[in-house]
Protein backbone atom coordinates (compact mmCIF):
# COMPACT_ATOMS: atom_id res chain seq x y z
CA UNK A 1 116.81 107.19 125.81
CA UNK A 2 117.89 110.70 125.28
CA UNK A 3 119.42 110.99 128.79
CA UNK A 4 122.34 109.04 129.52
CA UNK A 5 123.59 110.53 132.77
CA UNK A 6 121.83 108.12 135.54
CA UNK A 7 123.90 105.15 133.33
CA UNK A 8 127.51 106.60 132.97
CA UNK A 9 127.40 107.57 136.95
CA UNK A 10 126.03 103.97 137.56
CA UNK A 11 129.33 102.94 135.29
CA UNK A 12 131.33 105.73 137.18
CA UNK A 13 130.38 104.09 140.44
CA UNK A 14 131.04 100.34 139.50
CA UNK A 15 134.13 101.28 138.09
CA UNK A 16 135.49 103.22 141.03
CA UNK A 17 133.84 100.61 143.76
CA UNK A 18 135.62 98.08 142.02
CA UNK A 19 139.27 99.62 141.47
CA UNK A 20 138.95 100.15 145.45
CA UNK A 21 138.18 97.04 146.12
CA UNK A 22 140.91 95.34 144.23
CA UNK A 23 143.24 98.06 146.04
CA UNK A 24 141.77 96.52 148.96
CA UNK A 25 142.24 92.87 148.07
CA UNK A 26 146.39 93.72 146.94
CA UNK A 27 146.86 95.59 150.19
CA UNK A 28 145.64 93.00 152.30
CA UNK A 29 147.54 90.15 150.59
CA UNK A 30 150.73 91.97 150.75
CA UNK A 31 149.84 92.06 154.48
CA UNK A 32 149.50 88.68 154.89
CA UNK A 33 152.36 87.97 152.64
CA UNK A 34 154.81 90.01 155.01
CA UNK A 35 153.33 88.52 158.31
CA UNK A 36 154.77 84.85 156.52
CA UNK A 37 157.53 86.15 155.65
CA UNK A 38 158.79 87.58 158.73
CA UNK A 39 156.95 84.43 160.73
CA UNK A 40 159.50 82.43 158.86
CA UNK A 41 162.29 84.57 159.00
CA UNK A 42 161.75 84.07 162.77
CA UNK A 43 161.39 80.37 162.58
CA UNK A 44 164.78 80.42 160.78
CA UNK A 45 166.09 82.26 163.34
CA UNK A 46 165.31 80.10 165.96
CA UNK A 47 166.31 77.04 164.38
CA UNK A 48 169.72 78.39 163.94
């Protein structure tokens, strides 16, 4: 196993498919996470 370049870009690839996809995951619960807040804040509103 003298040549080890096939298995670091594998690595490489894992790695960087997985940062994305937790980037992914935060951004879309923040999303969702700002749609119920402002749903609420215009519940609140409407109860008032």
């Amino acid at each position: 196993m003298d040549n080890f370049g096939p298995v670091i870009l594998i690595e490489v690839v894992l790695i960087f498919g997985g940062v994305l996809l937790f980037v992914w995951w935060q951004l879309r619960d923040l999303k969702k996470e700002r749609e119920k807040g402002l749903k609420k804040k215009a519940q609140d509103e409407r109860q008032d």
